[in-house]
Each structure stands twice: as structure tokens, then as C-alpha cells.
Protein backbone atom coordinates (compact mmCIF):
# COMPACT_ATOMS: atom_id res chain seq x y z
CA UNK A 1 62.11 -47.99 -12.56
CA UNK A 2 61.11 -45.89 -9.52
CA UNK A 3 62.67 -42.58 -11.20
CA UNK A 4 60.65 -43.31 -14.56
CA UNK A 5 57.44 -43.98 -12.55
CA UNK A 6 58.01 -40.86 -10.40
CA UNK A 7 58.78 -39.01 -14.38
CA UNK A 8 55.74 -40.46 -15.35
CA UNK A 9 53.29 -39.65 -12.20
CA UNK A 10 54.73 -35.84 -12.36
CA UNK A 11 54.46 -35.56 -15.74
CA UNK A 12 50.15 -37.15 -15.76
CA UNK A 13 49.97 -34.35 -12.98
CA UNK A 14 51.28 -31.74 -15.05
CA UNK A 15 48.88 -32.65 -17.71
CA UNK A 16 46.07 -32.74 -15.12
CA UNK A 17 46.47 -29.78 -14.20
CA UNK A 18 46.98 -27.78 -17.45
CA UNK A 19 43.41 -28.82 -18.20
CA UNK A 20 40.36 -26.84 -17.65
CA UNK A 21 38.79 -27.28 -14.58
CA UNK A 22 34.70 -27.65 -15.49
CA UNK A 23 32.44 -24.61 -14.74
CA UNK A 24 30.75 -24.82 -11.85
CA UNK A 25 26.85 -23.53 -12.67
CA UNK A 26 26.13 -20.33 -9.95
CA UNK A 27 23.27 -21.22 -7.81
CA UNK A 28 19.57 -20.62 -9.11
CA UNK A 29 16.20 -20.45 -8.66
CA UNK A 30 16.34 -24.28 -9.59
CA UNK A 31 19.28 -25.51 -7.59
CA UNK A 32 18.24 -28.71 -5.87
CA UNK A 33 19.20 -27.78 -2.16
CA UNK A 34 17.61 -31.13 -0.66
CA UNK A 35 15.23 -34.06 -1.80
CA UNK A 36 12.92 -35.69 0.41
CA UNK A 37 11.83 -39.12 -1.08
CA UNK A 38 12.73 -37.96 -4.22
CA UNK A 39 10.93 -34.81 -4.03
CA UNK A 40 12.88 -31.80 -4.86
CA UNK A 41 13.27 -28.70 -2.57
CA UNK A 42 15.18 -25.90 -4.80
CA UNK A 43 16.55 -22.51 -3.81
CA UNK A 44 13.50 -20.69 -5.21
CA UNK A 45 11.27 -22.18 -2.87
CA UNK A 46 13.30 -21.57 -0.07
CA UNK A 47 13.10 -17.91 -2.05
CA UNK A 48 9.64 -17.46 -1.74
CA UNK A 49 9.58 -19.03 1.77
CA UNK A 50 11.49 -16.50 3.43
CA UNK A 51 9.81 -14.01 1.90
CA UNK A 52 6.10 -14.87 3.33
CA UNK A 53 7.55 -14.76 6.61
CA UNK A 54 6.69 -11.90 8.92
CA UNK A 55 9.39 -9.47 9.12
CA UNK A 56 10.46 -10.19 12.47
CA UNK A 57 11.80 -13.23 11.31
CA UNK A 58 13.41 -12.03 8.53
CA UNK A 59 15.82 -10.13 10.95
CA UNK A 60 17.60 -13.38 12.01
CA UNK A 61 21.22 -14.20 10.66
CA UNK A 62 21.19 -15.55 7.27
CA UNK A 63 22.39 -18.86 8.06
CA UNK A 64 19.98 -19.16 10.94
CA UNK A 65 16.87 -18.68 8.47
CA UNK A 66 18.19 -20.41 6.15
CA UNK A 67 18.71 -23.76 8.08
CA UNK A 68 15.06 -22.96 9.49
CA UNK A 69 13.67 -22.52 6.71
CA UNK A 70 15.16 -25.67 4.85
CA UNK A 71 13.82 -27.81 8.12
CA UNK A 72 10.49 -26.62 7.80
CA UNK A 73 10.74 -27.81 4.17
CA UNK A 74 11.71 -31.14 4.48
CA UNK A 75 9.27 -31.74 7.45
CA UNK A 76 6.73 -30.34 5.31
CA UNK A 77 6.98 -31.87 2.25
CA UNK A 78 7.30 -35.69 4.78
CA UNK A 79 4.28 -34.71 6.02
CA UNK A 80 2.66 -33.74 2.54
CA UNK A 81 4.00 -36.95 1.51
CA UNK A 82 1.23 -38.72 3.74
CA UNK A 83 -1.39 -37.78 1.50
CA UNK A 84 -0.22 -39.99 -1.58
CA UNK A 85 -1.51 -37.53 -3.99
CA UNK A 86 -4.51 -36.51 -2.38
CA UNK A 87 -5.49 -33.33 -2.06
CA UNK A 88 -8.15 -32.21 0.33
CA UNK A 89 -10.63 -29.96 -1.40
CA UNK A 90 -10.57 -27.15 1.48
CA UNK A 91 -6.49 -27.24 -0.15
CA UNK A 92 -7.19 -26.91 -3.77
CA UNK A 93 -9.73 -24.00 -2.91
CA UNK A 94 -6.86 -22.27 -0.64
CA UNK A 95 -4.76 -22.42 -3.66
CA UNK A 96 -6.36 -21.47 -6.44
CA UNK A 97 -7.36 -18.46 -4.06
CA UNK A 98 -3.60 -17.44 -3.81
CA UNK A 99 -2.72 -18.21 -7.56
CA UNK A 100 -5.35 -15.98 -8.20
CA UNK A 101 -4.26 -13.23 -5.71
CA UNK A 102 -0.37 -13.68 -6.72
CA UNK A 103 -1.38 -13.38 -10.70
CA UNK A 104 -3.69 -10.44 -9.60
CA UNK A 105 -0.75 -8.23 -8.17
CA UNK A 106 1.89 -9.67 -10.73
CA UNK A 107 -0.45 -7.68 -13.18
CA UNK A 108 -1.53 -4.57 -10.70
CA UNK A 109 2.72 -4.60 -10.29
CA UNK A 110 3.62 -4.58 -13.74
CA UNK A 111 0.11 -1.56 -14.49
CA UNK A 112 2.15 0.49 -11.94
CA UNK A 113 5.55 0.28 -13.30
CA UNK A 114 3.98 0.86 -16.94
CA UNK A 115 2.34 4.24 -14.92
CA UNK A 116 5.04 5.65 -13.13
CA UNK A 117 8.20 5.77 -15.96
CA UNK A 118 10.39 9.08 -15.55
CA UNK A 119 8.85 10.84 -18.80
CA UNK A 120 5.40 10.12 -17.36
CA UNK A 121 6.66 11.29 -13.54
CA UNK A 122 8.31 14.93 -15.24
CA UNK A 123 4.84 15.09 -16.98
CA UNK A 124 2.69 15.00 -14.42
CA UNK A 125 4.69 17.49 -12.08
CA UNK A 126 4.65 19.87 -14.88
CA UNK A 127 0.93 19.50 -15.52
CA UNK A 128 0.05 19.88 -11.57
CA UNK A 129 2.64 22.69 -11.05
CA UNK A 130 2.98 24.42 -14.03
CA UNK A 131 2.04 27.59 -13.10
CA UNK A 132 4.57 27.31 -10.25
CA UNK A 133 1.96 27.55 -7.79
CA UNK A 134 1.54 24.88 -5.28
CA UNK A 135 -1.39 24.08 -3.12
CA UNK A 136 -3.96 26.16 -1.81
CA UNK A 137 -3.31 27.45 1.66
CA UNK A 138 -5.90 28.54 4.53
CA UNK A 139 -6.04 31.04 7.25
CA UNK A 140 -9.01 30.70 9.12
CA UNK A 141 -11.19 30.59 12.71
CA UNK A 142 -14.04 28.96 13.80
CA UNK A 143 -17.03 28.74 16.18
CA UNK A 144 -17.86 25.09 17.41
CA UNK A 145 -20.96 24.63 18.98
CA UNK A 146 -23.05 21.76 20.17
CA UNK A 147 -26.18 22.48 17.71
CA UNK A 148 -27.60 24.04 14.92
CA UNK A 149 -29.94 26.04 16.58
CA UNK A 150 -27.23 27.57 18.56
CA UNK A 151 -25.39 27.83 15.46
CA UNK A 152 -27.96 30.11 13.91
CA UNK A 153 -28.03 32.33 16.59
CA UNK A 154 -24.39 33.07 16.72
CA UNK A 155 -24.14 33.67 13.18
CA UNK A 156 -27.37 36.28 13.33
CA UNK A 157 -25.14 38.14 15.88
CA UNK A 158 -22.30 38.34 13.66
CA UNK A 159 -24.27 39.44 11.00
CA UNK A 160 -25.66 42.23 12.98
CA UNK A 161 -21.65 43.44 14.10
CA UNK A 162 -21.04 40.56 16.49
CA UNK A 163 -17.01 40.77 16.29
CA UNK A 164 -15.85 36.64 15.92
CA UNK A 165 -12.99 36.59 18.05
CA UNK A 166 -14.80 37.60 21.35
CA UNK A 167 -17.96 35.69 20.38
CA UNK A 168 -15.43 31.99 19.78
CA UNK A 169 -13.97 33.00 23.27
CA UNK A 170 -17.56 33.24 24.84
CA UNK A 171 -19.19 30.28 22.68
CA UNK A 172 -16.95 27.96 21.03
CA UNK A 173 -16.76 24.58 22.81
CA UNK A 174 -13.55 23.70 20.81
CA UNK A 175 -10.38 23.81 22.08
CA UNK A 176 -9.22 27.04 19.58
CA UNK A 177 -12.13 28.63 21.65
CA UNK A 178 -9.97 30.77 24.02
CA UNK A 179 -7.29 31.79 21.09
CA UNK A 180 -10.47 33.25 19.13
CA UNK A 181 -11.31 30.37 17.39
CA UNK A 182 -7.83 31.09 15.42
CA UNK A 183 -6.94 27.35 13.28
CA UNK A 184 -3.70 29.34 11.97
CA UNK A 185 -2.40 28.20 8.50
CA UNK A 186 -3.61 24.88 7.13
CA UNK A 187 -3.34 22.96 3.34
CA UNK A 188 -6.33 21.41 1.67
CA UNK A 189 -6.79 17.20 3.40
CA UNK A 190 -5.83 18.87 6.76
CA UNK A 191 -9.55 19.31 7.54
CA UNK A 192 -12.45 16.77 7.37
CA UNK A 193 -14.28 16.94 4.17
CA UNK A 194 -17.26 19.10 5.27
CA UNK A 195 -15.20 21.83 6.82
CA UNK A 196 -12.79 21.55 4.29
CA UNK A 197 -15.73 22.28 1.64
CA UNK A 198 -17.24 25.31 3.50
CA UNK A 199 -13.88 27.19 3.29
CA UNK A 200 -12.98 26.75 -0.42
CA UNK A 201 -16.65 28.33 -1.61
CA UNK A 202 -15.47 31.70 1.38
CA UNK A 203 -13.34 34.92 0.30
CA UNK A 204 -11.56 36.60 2.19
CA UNK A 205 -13.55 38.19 5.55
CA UNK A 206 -16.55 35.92 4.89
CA UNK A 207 -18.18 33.94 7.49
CA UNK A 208 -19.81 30.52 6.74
CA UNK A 209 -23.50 29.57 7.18
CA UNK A 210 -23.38 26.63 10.31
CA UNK A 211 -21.45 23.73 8.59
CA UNK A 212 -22.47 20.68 10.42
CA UNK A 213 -19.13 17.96 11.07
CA UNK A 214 -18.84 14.79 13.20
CA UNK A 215 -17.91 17.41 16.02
CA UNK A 216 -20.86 19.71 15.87
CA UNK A 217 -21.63 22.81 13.79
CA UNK A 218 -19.28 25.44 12.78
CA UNK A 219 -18.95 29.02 11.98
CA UNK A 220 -15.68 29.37 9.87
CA UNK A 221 -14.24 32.75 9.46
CA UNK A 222 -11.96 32.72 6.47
CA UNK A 223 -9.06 35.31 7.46
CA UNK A 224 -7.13 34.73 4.22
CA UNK A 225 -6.42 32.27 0.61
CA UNK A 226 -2.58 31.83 -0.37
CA UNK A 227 -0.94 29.51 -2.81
CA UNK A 228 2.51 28.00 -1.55
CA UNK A 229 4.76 27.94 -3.62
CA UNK A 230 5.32 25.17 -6.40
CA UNK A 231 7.63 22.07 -4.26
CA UNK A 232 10.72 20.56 -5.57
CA UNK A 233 10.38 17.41 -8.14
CA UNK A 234 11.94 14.83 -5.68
CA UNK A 235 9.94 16.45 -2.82
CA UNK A 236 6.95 15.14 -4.35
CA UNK A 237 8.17 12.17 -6.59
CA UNK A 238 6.45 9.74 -4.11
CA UNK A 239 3.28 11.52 -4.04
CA UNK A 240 2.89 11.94 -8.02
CA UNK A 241 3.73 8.25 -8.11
CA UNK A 242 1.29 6.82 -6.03
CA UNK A 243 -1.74 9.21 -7.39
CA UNK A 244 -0.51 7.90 -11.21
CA UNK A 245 -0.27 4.36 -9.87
CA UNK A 246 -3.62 4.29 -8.52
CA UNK A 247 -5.05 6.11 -11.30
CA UNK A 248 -3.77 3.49 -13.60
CA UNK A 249 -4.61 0.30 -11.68
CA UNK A 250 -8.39 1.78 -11.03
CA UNK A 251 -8.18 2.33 -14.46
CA UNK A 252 -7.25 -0.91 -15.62
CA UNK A 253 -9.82 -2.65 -13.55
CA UNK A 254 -12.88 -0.73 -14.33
CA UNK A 255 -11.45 -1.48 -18.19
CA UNK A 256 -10.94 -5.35 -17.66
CA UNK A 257 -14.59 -5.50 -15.39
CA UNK A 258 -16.15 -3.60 -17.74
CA UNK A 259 -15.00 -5.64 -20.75
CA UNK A 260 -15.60 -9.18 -18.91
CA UNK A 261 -18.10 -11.49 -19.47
CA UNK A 262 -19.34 -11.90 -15.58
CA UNK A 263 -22.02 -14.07 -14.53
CA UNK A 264 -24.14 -14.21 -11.47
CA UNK A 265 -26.37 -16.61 -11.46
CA UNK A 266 -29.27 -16.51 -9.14
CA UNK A 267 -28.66 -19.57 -6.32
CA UNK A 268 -31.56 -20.51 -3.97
CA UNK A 269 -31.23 -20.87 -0.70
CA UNK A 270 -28.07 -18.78 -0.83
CA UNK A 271 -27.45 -16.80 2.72
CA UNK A 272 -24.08 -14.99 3.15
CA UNK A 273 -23.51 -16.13 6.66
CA UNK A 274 -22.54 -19.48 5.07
CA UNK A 275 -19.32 -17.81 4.91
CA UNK A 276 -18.84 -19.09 8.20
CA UNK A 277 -19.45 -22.60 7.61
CA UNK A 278 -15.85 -23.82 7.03
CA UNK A 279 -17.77 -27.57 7.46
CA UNK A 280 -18.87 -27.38 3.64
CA UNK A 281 -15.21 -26.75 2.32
CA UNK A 282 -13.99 -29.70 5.18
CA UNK A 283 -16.06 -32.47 4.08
């Protein structure tokens, strides 16, 4: 009897194990990792927890955050619990605030990956470089003084002969004052607008009327105009990208504002420094 139960016990084991062992479902967004009461904490929101956190946190050992993260869960969701269902109304506004600012960029998101496709990239570089120029390049000097007055004087004395470089060593205030008022070589956004604007209406040799900046009032001597030439594809892959992903999200905005049926009714009594008043949301 023993041998034919020991047959029998090896031979149900054999069996056992020639069947399939069930498929264990991989982990996903919906994978209850705890309950508290009942209430289900799943992998996605541990997901989307870790990634609002500031990203010195996000440095810590997996297992670390992830045990601190699930904590905070569970003692969050007790504490919810408290409630019973309510919801204070300061809450609801806080969240329907981010559900609109998390649908707003899950649309802006998906306008710039629509913008920025590889056919669309190649396109643009060939229509901004297809000359196989690049961008326009300065050399120029300049005279900073304190006002315009002064200004006017300087540039009547170069008119009349006045050579620049001794006059920027004698007058300019700025710091290229000793070299001659020489700026060397510069690329267009290297200067502040109104400077910038000044030199792109000179040729060659010409001097400036007084162009008036947040630093004073210039004299700009406009040695000489180059184009560089035309940069690599990847060199400026970034660059084309974010100019066609802003063009295509101010774009899309205007289009959607413009197309909207907005309201703004007039509301008496209405003072923007209620904005302050975080009683009225509180009560």
C-alpha cells in the first residue's frame, strides 16, 4: 500500500507539473499596490506622485521613494477619509484649476509634437538656410555717453573729420572706451533691441545718429556686415524646434480664442485685490 500511494503521489505531481502554470499579468498603471478602507492606491498614482515631486527628491534610491511615496499615500487617503465625502469648496476650485492646466498642456504637448515632425524640421532648415548663408554678423564700435546733448556734439565732430577711435578713448564712458570703442564681432540678439536696430539700417563706414539705450546714448560706428556661414542641421535642430513649436502653439491659441464664444460679464463691486482674500474661497 505505501509503494502504490508513493506511485500515486509521484505520478499527481508529475501531472501537476506538466500543466501550465497561469500568466501572471505585468504590473500597470492599474495594479492595486495597497487599499486603505477599501480605497484603492494603484501604481499610476504612485506614477504621477513621484513625478510632481521636486527633483531633488527624485534622486533618492528607487526603493526609498517608492516606500515614501506609498506612506504618504495611505496617510493621505486616512486622512481624506475624514471628510466622508465632503469636499471643501476652496478643494474643488484647486482642482478643477489643475484639470484645466493638465488638459491645457496635454493639448499645447500634443500642438508641438504635430509641429516639430522630421519632414517639417528638414523644411524649415532649408527655408531659413537655403541660400547657405547663416546669420548676419557685426563688426562695430561705439561712443557711450551720459546724454543726448553730449551725444550731438560728438557726432558734429565726427562729421566735421573727428577720427572715432581717439574721440571713444577721450569720451566714451563704457568700458570698450579705452580699446576705441571696438565691440569686435557680434550676431544679431547679442545686443539690446535699440542698438541692435541702429546697426542693421548702417553700411559699412557709417556712423549712427545718438541711439538712446537703458545705458545712455550711443554713437555706433559700423566697421563691417558678414554672413556666417549656413550651420549644420543637428547644430540647430533644437533651435528650429522650439521657434516651430512656439509658432504653432501661439498659433493654435489665437485660433481657438479667436473662435470661442467668451463672455465677460460686467460684475459690480468687482476690485482685483480680492485676489487676496483667500477667506471667500474658505468659507
Amino acid at each position: 500500500m505505501r509503494k502504490g500511494l508513493t506511485f500515486l503521489q509521484g505520478a499527481a505531481m508529475t501531472v501537476f507539473l506538466a500543466l501550465p502554470l497561469p500568466v501572471l499579468a505585468a504590473p500597470h498603471a492599474n495594479t492595486v499596490i495597497a487599499t486603505v478602507n477599501g480605497e484603492e492606491i494603484t501604481l499610476g498614482h504612485m506614477i504621477m506622485a513621484r513625478d510632481g515631486l521636486p527633483e531633488q527628491y527624485k534622486k533618492l534610491p528607487d526603493d526609498v521613494l517608492y516606500n515614501a511615496i506609498l506612506d504618504q499615500l495611505m496617510q493621505q487617503t486616512a486622512l481624506k477619509q475624514e471628510l466622508h465625502g465632503g469636499v471643501p469648496h476652496y478643494v474643488k476650485l484647486a482642482i478643477e484649476n489643475e484639470e484645466r492646466a493638465l488638459l491645457a498642456a496635454s493639448v499645447i504637448e500634443k500642438v508641438m509634437q504635430a509641429a516639430t515632425d522630421e519632414e517639417t524640421l528638414r523644411q524649415a532648415y532649408e527655408d531659413k538656410y537655403s541660400d547657405g548663408d547663416g546669420s548676419d554678423e557685426f563688426n562695430a564700435a561705439h561712443i557711450l555717453v551720459e546724454t543726448e546733448e553730449d551725444a550731438l556734439e560728438i557726432k558734429s565732430e565726427l562729421d566735421t573729420g573727428a577720427d572715432f577711435t581717439i574721440m571713444a578713448k577721450e569720451r566714451s564712458t563704457g568700458p570698450s572706451g579705452p580699446n576705441g570703442g571696438d565691440l569686435g564681432w557680434f550676431t544679431r540678439g547679442r545686443m539690446v533691441p535699440e542698438f541692435e536696430e541702429a546697426v542693421l539700417y548702417l553700411r559699412a563706414g557709417e556712423i549712427s545718429d545718438p541711439v538712446e539705450t537703458q545705458f545712455g546714448w550711443h554713437l555706433i560706428l559700423l566697421k563691417e556686415r558678414r554672413k556666417t556661414a549656413a550651420p549644420a542641421f543637428e547644430d540647430v535642430r533644437d533651435a528650429l524646434t522650439k521657434e516651430l513649436q512656439d509658432a504653432a502653439v501661439e498659433s493654435r491659441v489665437s485660433s481657438l480664442t479667436a473662435s470661442a464664444i467668451i463672455e465677460r460679464p460686467e460684475v459690480e463691486g468687482l476690485d482685483p485685490a480680492m485676489l487676496r482674500d483667500l477667506s471667500m474661497v474658505r468659507n
